[in-house]
N, C-alpha and C. Protein backbone atom coordinates (compact mmCIF):
# COMPACT_ATOMS: atom_id res chain seq x y z
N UNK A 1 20.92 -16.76 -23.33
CA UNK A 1 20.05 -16.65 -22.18
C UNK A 1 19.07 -17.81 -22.16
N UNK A 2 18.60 -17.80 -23.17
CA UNK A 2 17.52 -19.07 -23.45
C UNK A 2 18.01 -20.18 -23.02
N UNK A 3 19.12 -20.77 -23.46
CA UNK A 3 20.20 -22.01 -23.37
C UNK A 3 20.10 -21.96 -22.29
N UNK A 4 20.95 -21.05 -21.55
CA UNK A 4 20.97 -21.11 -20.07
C UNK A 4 19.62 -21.87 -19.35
N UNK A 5 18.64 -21.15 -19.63
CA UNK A 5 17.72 -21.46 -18.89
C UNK A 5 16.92 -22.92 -19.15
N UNK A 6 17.13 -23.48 -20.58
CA UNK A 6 17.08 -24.72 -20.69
C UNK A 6 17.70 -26.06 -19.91
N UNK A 7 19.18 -25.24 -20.21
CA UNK A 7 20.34 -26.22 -19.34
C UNK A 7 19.74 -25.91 -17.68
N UNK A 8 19.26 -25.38 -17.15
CA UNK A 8 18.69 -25.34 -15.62
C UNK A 8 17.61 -26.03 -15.79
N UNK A 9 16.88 -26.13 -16.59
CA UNK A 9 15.97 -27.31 -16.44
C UNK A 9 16.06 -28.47 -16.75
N UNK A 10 16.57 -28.83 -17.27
CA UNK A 10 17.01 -30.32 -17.63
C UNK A 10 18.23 -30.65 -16.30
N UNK A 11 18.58 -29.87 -15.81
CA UNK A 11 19.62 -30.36 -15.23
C UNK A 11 18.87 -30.48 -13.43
N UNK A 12 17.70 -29.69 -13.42
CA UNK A 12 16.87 -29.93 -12.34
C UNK A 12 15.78 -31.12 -12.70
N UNK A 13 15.39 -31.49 -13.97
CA UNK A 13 14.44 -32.81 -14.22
C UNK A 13 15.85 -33.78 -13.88
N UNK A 14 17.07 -34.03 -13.95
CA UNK A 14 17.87 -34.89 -13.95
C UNK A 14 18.30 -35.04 -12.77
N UNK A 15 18.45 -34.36 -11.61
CA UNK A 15 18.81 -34.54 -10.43
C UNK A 15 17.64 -34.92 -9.91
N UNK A 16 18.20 -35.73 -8.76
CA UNK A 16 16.88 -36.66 -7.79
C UNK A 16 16.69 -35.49 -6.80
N UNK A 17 15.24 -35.65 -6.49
CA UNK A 17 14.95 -34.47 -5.53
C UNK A 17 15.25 -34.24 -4.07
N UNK A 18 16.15 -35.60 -3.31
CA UNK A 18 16.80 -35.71 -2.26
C UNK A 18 18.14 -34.57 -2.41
N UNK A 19 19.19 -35.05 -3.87
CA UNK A 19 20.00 -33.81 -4.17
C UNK A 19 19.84 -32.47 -4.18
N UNK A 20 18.24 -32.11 -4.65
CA UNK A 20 17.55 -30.66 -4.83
C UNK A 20 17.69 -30.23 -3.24
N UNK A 21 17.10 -31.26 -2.44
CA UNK A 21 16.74 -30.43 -1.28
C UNK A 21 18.04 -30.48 -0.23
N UNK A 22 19.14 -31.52 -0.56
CA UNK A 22 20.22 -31.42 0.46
C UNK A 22 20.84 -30.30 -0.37
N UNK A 23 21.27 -29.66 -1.45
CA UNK A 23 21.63 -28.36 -1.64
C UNK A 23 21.26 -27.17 -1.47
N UNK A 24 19.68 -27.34 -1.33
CA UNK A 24 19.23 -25.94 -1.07
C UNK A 24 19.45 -25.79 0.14
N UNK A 25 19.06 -26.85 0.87
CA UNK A 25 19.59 -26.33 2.78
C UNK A 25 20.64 -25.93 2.93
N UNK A 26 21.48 -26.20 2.02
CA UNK A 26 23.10 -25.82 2.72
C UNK A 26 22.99 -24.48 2.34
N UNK A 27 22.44 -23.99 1.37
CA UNK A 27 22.47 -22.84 0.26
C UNK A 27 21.60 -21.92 1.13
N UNK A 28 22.09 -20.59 1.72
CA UNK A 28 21.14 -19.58 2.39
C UNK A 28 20.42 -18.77 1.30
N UNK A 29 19.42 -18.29 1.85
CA UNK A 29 18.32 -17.33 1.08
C UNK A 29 18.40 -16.41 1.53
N UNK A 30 18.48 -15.56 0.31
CA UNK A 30 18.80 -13.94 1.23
C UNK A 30 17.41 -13.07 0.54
N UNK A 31 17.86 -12.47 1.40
CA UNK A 31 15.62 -11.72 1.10
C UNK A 31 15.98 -10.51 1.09
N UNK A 32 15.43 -9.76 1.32
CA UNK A 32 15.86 -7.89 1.36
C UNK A 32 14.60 -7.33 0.92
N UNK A 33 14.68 -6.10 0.96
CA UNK A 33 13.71 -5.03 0.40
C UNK A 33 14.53 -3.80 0.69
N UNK A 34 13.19 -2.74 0.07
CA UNK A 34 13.89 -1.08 0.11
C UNK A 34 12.62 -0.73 0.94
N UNK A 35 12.95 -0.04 2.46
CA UNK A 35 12.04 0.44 3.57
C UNK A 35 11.98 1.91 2.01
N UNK A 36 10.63 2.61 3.75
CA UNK A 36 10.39 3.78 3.20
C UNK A 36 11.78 4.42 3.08
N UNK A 37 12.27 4.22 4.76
CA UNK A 37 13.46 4.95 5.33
C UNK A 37 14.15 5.45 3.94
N UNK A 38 14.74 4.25 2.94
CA UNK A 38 15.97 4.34 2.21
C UNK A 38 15.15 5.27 0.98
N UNK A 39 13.61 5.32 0.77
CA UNK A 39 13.47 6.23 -0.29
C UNK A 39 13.59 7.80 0.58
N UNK A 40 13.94 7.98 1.57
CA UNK A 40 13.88 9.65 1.78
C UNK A 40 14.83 9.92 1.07
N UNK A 41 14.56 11.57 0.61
CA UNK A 41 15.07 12.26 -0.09
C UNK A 41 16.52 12.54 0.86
N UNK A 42 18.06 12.53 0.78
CA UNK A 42 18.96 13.19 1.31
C UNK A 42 18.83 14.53 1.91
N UNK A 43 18.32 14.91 1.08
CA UNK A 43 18.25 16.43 1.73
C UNK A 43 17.56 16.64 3.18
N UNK A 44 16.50 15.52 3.12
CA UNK A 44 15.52 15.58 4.57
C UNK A 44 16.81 15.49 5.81
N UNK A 45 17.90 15.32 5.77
CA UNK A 45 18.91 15.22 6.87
C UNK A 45 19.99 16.21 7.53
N UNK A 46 19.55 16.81 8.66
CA UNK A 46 20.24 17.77 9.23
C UNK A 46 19.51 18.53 10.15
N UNK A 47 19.51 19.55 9.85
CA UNK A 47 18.72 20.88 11.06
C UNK A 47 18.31 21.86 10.41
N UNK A 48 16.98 21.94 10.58
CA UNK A 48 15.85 22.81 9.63
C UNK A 48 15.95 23.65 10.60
N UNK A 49 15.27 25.02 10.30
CA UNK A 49 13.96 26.33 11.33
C UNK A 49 12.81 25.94 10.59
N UNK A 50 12.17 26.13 11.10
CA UNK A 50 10.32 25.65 11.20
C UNK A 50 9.63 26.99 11.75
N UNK A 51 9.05 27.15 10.68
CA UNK A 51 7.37 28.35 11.07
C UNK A 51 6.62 27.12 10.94
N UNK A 52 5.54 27.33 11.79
CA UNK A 52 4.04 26.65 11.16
C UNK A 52 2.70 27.83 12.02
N UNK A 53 1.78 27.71 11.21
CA UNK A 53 0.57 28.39 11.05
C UNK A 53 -0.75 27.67 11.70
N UNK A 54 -1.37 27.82 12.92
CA UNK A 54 -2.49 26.83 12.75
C UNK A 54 -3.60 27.23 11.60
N UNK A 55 -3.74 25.77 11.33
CA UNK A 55 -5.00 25.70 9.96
C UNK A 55 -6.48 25.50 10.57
N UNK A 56 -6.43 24.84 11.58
CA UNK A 56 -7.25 23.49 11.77
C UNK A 56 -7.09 23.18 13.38
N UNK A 57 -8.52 23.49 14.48
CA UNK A 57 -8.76 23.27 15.60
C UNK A 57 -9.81 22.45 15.71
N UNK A 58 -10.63 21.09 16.24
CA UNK A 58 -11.97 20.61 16.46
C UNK A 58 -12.24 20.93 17.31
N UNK A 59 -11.40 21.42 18.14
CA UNK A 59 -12.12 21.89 19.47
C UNK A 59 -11.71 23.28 19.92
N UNK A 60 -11.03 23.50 21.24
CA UNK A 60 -11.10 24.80 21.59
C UNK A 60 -9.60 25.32 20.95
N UNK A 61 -9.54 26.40 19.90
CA UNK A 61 -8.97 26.96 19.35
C UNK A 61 -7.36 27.95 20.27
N UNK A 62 -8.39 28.69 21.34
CA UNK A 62 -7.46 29.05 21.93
C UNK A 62 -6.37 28.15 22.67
N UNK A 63 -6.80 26.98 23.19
CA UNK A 63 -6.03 26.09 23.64
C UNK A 63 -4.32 25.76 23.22
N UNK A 64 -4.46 26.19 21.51
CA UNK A 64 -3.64 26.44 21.02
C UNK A 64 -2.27 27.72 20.17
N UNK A 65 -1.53 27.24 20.13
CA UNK A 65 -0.58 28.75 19.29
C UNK A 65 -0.92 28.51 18.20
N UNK A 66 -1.15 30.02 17.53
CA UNK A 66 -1.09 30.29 16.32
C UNK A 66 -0.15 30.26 15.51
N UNK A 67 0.82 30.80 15.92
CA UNK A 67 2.23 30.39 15.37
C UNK A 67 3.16 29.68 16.17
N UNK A 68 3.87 29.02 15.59
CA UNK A 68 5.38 28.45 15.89
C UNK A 68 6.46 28.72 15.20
N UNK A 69 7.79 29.12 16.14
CA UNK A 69 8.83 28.02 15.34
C UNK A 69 9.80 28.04 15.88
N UNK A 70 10.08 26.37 15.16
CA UNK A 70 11.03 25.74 16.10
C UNK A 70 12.43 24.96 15.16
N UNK A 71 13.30 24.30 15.56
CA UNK A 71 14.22 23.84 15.06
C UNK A 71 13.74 22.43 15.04
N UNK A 72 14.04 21.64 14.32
CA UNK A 72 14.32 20.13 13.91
C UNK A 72 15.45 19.61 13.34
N UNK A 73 15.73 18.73 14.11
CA UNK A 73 17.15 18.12 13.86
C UNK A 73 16.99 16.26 12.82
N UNK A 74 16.78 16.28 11.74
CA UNK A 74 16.56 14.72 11.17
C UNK A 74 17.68 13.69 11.12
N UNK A 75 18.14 12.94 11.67
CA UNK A 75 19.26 11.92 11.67
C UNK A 75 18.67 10.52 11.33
N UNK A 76 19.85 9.88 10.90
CA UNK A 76 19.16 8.29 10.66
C UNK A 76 20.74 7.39 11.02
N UNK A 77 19.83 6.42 12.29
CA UNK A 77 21.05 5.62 12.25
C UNK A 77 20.22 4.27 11.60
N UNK A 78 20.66 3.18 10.94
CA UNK A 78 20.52 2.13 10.76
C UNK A 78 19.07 2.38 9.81
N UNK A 79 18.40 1.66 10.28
CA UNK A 79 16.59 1.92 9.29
C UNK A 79 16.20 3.05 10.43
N UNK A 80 16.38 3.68 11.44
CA UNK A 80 15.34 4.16 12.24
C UNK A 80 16.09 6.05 11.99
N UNK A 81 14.91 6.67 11.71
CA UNK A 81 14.86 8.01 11.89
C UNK A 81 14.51 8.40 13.30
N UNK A 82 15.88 9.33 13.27
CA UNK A 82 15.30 10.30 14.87
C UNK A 82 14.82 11.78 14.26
N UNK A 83 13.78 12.33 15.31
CA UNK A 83 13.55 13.83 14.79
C UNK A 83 13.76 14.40 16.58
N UNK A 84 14.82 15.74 16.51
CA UNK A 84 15.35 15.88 17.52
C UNK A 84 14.95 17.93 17.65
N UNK A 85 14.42 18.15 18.53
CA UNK A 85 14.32 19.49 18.50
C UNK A 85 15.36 20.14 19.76
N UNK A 86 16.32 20.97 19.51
CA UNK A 86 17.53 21.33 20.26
C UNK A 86 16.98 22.50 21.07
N UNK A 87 15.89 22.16 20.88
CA UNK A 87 15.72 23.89 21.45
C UNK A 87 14.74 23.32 22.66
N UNK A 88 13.46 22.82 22.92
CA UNK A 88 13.03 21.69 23.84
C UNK A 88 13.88 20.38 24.27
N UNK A 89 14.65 19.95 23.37
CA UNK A 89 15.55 18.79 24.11
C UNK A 89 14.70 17.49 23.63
N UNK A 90 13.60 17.38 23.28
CA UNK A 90 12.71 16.33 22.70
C UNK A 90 13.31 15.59 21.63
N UNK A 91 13.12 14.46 21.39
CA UNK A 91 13.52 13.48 20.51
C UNK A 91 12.41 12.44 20.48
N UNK A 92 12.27 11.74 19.01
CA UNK A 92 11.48 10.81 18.90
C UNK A 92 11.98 10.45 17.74
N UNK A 93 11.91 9.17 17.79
CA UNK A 93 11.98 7.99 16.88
C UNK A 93 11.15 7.92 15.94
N UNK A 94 11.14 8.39 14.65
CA UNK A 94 9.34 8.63 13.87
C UNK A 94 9.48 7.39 12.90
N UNK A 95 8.22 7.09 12.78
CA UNK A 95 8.08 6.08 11.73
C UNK A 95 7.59 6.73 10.11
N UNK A 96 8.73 6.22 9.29
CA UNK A 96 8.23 6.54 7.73
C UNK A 96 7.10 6.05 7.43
N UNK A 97 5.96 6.12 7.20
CA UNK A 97 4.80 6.02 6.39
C UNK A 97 4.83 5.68 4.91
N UNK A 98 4.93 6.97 4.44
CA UNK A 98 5.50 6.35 3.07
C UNK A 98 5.72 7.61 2.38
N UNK A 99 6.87 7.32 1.42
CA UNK A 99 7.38 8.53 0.47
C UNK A 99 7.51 8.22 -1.47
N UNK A 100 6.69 9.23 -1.75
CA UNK A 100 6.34 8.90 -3.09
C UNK A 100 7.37 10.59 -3.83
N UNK A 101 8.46 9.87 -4.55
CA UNK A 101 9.25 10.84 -5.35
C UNK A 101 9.69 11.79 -3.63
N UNK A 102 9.01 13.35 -3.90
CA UNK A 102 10.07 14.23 -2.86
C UNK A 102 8.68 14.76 -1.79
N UNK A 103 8.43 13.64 -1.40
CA UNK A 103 7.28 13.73 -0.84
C UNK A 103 7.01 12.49 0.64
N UNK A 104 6.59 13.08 1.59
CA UNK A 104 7.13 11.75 2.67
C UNK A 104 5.97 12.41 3.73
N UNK A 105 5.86 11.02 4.37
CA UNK A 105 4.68 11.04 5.50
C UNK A 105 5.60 10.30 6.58
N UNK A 106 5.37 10.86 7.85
CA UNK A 106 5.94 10.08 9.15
C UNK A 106 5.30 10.92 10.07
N UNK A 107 5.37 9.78 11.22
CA UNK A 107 4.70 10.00 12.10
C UNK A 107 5.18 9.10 13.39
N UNK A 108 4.16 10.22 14.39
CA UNK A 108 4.83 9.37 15.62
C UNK A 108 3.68 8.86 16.91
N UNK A 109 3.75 8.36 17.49
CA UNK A 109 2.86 8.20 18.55
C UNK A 109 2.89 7.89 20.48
N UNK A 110 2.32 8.96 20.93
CA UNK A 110 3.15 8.77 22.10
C UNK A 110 1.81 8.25 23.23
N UNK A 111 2.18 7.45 24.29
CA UNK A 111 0.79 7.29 24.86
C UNK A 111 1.04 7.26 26.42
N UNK A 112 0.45 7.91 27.15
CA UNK A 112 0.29 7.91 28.55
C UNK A 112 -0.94 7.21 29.14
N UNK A 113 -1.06 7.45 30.83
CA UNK A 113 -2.20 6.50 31.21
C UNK A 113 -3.29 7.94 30.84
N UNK A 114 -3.65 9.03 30.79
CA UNK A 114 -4.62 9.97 30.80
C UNK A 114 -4.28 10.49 29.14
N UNK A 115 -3.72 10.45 28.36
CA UNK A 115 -3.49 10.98 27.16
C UNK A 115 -2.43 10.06 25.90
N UNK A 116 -3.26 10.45 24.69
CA UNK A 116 -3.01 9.71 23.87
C UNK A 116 -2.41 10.71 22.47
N UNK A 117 -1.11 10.57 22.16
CA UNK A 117 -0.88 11.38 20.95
C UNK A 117 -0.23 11.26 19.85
N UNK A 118 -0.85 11.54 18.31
CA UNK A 118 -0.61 10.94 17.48
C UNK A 118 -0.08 12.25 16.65
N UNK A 119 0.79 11.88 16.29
CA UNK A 119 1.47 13.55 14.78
C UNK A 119 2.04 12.94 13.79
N UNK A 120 1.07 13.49 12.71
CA UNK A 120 1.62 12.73 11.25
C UNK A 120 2.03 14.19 10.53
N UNK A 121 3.22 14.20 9.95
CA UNK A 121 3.85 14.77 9.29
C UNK A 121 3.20 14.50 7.60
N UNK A 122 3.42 15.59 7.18
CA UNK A 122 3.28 15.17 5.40
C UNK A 122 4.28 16.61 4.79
N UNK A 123 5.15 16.04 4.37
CA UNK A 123 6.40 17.03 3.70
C UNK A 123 6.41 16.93 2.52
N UNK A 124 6.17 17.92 1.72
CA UNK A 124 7.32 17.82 -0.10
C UNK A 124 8.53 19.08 0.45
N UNK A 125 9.88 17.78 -0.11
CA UNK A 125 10.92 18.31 0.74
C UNK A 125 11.74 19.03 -1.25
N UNK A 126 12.13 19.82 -1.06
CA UNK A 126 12.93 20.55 -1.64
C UNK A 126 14.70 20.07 -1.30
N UNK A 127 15.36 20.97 -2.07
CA UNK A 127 16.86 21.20 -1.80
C UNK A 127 17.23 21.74 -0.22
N UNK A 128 16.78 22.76 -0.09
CA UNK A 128 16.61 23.55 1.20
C UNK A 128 15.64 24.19 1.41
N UNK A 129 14.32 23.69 1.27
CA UNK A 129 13.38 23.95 1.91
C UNK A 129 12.18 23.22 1.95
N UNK A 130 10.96 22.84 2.79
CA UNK A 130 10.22 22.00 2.76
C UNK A 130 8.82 22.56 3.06
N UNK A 131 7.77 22.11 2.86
CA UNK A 131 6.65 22.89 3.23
C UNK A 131 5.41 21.62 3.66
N UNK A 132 4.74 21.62 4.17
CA UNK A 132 4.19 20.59 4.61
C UNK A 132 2.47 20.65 5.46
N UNK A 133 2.37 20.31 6.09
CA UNK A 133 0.81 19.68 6.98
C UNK A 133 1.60 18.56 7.97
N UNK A 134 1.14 19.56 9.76
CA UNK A 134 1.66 18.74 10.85
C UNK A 134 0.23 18.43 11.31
N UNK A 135 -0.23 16.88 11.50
CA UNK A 135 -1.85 17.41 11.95
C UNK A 135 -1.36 16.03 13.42
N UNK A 136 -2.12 16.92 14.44
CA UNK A 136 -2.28 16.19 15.91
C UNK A 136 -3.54 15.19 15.63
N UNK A 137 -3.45 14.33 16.95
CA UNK A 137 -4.52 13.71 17.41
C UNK A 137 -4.63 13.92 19.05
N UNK A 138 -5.00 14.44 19.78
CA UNK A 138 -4.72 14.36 20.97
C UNK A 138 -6.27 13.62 21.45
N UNK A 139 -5.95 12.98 22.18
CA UNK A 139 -7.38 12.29 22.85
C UNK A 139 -6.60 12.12 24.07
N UNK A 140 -7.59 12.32 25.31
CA UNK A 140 -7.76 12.48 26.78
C UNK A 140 -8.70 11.34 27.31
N UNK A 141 -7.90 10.87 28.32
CA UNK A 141 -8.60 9.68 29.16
C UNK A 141 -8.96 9.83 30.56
N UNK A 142 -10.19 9.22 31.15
CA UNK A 142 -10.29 9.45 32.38
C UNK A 142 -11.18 8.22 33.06
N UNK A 143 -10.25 7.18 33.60
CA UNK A 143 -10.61 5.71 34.20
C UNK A 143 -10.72 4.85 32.85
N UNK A 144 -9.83 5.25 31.76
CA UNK A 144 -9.67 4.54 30.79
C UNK A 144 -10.39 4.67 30.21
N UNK A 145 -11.23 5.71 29.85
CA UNK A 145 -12.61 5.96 28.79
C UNK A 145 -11.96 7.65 28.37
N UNK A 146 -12.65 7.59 27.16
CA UNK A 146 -12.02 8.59 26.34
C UNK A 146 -12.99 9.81 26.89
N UNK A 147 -12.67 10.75 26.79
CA UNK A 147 -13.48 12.01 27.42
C UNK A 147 -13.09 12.69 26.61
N UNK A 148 -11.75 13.28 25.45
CA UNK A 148 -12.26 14.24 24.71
C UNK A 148 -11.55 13.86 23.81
N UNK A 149 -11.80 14.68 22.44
CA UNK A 149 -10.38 14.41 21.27
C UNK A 149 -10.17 15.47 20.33
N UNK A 150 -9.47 16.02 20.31
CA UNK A 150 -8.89 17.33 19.44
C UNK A 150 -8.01 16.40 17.83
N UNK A 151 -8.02 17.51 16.99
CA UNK A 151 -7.55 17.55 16.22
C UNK A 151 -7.19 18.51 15.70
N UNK A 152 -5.63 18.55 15.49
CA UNK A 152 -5.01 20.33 15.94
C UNK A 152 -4.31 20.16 14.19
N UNK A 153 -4.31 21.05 13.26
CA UNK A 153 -3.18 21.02 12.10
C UNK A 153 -3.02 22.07 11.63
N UNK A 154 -1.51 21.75 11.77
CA UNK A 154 -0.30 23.66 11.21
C UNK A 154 0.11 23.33 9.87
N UNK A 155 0.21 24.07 9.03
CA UNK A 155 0.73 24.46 8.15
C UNK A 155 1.98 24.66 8.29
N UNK A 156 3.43 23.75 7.34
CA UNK A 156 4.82 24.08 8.14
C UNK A 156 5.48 24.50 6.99
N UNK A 157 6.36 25.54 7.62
CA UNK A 157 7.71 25.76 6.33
C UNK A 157 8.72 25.80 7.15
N UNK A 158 9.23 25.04 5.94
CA UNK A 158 11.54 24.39 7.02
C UNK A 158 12.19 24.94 6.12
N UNK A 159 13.19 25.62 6.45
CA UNK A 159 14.09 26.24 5.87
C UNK A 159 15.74 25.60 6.34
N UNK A 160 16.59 24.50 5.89
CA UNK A 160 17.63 24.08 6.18
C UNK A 160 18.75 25.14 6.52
N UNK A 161 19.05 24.63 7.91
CA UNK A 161 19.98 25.58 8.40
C UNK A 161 21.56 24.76 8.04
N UNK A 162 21.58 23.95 8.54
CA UNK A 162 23.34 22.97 8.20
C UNK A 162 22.47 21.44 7.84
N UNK A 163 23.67 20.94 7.79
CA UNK A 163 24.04 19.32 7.52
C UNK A 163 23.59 19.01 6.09
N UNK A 164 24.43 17.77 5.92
CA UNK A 164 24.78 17.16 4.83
C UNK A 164 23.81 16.83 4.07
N UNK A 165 23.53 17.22 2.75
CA UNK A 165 22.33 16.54 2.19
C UNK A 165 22.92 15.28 1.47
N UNK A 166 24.30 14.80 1.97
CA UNK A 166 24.94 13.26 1.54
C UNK A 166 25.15 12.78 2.87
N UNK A 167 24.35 11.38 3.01
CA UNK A 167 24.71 10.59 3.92
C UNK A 167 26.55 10.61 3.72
N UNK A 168 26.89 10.42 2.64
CA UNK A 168 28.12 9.75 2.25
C UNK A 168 29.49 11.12 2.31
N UNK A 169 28.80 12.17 2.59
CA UNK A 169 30.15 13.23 2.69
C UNK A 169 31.51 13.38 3.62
């Protein structure tokens, strides 16, 4: 190993640096990394049921349900996660945040001219089951000035109904 790395230096002090640089141009650089995307856990992929609980209102409480639940559908084509609920017909494109071991944050953000909305997910995902914190941002506009802002967060449990916990099955 050592040798090796000797013989690369002497053999780069010995070449003229016109040679260095007409080979490296020809020579592509390849770069890469690992997104959040590729650390999700497998299992996060398919079609959950969802309870969630509200925890957490800043503003008017009733405004909101106490309970939910709903279906979620998780797919991934390419780097981009879809989260798809079959039961509303809704879909969104969520962005990974970040996932540490079996543990993952994503979120999404949607924005109109009168309303602004933000939902960050935080999951520790299991085999078949997940439990988590869904917390809103909703803020309201009126002539482009903010007039109110809630902050709504449920308490969630997913229970996997189908699909593959192998991309590769």
């Amino acid at each position: 190993m050592l040798s090796a790395l000797l013989l690369n230096v002497l053999l780069a002090q010995a070449c003229p640096d016109n040679l260095l640089a007409a080979n490296s141009a020809k020579s592509p650089v390849l770069t890469g990394g690992v997104s959040a995307v590729d650390k999700l856990p497998v299992e996060i992929f398919g079609q959950w049921a969802i309870h969630s609980d509200l925890v957490y209102v800043s503003g008017d409480r009733d405004a909101y349900k106490e309970t939910t639940s709903d279906m979620w559908v998780f797919s991934r084509s390419g780097d981009y996660i879809t989260l798809t609920n079959p039961i509303t017909t809704a879909s969104a494109t969520i962005t990974v945040d970040q996932v540490i071991n079996r543990n993952a944050q994503f979120s999404r953000r949607s924005v109109k001219p009168h309303k602004a909305e933000t939902e960050t997910v935080q999951l520790d995902i299991g085999n078949d089951r997940f439990s988590g914190i869904d917390t809103f941002v909703i803020q309201k506009y009126k002539k482009g000035k903010l007039i109110s802002q809630d902050i709504v967060k449920y308490k969630l449990r997913g229970t996997k109904v189908s699909g593959s916990n192998n991309i590769f099955d």
